[in-house]
C-alpha atoms as a PDB file:
ATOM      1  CA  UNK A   1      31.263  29.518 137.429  1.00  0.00           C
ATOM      2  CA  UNK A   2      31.035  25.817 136.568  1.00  0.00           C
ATOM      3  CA  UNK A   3      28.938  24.246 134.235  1.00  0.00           C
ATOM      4  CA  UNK A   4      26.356  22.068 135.506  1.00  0.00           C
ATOM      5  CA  UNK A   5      26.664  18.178 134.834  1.00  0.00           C
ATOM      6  CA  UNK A   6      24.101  18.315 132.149  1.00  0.00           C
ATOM      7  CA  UNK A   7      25.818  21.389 130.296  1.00  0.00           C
ATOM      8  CA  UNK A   8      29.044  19.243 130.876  1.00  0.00           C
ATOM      9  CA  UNK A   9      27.636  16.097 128.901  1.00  0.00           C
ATOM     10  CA  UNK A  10      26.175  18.363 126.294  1.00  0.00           C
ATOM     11  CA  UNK A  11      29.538  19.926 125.407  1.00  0.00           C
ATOM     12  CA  UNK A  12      31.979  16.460 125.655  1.00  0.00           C
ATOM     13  CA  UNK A  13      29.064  14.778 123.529  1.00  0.00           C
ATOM     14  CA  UNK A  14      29.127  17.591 120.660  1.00  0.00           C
ATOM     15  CA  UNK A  15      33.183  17.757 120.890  1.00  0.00           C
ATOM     16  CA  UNK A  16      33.045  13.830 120.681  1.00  0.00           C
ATOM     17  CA  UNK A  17      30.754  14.359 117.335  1.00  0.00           C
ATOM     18  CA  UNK A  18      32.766  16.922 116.108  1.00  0.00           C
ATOM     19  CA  UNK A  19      36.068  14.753 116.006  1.00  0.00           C
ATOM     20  CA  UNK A  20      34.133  11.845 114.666  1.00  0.00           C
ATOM     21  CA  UNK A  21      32.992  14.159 111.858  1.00  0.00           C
ATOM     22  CA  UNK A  22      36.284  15.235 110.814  1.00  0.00           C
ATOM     23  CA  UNK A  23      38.172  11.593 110.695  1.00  0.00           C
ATOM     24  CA  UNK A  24      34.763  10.998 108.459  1.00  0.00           C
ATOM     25  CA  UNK A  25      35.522  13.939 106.216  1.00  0.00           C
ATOM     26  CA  UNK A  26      38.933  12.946 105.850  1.00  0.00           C
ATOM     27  CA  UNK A  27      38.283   9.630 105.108  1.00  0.00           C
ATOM     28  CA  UNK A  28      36.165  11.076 102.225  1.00  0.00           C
ATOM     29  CA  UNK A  29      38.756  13.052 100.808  1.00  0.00           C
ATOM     30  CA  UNK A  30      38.247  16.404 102.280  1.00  0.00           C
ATOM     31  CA  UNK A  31      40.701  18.928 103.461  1.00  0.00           C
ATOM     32  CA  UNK A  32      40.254  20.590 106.823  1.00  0.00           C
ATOM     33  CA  UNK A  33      41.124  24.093 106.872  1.00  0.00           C
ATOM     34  CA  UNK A  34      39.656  25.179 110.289  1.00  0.00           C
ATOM     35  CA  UNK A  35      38.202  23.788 113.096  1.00  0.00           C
ATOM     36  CA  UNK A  36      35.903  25.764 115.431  1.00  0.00           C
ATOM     37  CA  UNK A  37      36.498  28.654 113.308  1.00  0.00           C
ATOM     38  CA  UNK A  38      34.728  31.958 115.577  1.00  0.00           C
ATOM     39  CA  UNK A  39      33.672  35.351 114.731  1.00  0.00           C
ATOM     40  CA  UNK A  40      31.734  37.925 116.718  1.00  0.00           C
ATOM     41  CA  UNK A  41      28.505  35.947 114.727  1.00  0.00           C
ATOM     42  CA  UNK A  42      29.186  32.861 115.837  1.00  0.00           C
ATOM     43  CA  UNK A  43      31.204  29.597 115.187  1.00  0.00           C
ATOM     44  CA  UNK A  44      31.448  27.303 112.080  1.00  0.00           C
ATOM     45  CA  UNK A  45      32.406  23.336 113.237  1.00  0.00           C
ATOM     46  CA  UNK A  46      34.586  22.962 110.381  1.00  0.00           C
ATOM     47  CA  UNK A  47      35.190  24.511 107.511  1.00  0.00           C
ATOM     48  CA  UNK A  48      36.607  21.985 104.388  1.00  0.00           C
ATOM     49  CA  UNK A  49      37.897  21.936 100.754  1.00  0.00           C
ATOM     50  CA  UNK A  50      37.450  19.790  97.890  1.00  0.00           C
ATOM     51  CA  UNK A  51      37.225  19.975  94.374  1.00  0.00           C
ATOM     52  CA  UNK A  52      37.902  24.169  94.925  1.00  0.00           C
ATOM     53  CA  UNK A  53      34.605  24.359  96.868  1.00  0.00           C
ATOM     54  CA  UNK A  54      34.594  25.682 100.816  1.00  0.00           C
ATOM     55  CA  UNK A  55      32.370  24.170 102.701  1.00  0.00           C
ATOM     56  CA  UNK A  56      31.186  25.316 106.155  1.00  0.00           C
ATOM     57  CA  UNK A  57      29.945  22.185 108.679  1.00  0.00           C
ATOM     58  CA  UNK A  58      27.362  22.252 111.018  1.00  0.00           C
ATOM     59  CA  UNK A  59      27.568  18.973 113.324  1.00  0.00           C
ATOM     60  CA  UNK A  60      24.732  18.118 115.483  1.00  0.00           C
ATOM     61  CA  UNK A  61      25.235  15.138 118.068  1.00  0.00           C
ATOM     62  CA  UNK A  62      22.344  13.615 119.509  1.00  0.00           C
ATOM     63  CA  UNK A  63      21.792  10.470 121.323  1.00  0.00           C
ATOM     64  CA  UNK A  64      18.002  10.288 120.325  1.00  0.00           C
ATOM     65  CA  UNK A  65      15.136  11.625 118.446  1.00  0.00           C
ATOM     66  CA  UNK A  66      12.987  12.783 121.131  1.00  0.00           C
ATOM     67  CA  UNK A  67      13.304  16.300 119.636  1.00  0.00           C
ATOM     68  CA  UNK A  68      13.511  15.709 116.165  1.00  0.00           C
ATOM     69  CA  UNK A  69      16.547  15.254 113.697  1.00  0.00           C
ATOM     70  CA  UNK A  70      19.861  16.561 114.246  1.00  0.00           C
ATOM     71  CA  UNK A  71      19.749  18.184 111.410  1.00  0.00           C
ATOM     72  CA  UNK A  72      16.365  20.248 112.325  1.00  0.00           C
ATOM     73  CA  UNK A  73      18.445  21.905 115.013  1.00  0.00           C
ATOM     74  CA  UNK A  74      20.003  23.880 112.336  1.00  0.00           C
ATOM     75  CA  UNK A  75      17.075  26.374 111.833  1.00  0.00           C
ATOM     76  CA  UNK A  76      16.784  29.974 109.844  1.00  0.00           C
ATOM     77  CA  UNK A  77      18.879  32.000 112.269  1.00  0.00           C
ATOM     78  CA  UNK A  78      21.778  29.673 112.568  1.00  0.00           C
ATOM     79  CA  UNK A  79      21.908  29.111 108.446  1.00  0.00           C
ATOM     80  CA  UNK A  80      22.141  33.295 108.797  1.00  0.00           C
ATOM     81  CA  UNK A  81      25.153  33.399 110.920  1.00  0.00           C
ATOM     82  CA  UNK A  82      26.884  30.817 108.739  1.00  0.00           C
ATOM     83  CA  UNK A  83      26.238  32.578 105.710  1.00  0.00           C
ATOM     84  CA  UNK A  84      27.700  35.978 107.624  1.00  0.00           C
ATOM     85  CA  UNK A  85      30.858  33.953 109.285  1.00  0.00           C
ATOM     86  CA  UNK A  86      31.540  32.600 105.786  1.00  0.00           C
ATOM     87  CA  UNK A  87      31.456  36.216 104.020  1.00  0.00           C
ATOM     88  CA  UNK A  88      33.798  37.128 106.780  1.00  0.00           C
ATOM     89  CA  UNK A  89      35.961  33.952 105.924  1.00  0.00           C
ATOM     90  CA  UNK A  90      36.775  34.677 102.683  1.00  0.00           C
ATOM     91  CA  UNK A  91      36.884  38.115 103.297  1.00  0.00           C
ATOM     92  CA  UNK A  92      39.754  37.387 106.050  1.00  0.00           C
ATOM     93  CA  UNK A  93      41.357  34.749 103.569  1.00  0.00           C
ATOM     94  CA  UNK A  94      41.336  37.872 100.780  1.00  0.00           C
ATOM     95  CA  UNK A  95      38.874  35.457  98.472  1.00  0.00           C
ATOM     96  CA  UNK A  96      36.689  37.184  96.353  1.00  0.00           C
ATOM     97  CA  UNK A  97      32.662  36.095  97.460  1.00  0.00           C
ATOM     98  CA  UNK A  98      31.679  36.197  94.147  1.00  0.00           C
ATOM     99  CA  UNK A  99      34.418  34.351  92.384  1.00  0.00           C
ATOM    100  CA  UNK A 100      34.761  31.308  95.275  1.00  0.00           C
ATOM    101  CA  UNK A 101      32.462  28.730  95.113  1.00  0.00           C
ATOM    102  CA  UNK A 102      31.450  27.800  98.807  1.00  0.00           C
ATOM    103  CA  UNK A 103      28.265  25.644 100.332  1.00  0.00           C
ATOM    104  CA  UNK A 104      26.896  24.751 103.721  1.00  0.00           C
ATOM    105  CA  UNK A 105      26.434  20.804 104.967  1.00  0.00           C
ATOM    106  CA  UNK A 106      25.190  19.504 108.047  1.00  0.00           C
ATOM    107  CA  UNK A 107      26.585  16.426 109.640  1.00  0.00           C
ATOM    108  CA  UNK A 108      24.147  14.255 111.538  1.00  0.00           C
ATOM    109  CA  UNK A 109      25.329  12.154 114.307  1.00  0.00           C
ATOM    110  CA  UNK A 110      22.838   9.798 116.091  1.00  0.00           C
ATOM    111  CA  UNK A 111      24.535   7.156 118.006  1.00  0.00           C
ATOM    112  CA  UNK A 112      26.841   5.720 115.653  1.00  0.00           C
ATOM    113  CA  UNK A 113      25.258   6.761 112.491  1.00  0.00           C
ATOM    114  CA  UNK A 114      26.762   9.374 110.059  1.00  0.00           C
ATOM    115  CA  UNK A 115      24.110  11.181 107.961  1.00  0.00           C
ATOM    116  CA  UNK A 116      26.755  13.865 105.596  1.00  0.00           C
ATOM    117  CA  UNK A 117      24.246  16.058 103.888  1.00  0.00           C
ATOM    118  CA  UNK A 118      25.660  18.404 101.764  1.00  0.00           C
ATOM    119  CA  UNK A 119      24.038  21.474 100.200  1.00  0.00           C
ATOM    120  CA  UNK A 120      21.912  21.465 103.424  1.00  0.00           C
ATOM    121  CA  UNK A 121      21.066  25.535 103.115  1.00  0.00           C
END
């Protein structure tokens, strides 16, 4: 089945934030270690290094407002997956959860702003 035009947009605007976050996070002086990283829980955007801290990304893409920040889109039962994919993460990468120091950011994209905000959840 094919997805309709809207669904289309939706996905080809969210890929097109996703690559502009990670030449940002580069640029900043991050290390990628996985992009579109998927469990049976869900998906991380990207999951980066610096400074011995994991991080696992959230980007939200939005071309407007109209239903609040890109960043509200990331509500209580997506921080909940993320916090179970990254358990499973380390847990795959044999790192010990209680020894590795890890946090959760959300990168805003609205137009051709970049809002990195980090510590998010």
């Amino acid at each position: 089945m094919f997805d309709s035009p809207k669904n289309f947009y939706k996905k080809l605007l969210g890929s097109k934030g996703e690559l502009t976050a990670e030449g940002y996070l580069k640029k900043q002086g991050y290390k990628i270690l996985n992009k579109n990283y998927r469990t049976k829980s869900g998906e991380v955007d990207i999951i980066i290094s610096k400074n011995n801290v994991i991080t696992f990304v959230e980007v939200k893409t939005r071309t407007n407002c109209k239903y609040g920040t890109p960043a509200e889109a990331v509500n209580y039962d997506k921080q909940r997956r993320y916090r179970e994919i990254a358990s499973y993460y380390l847990l795959s990468k044999g790192l010990d959860e209680n020894e590795t120091e890890i946090s959760f950011a959300v990168i805003e994209i609205l137009g051709k702003e970049i809002n990195f905000i980090e510590n998010a959840f």
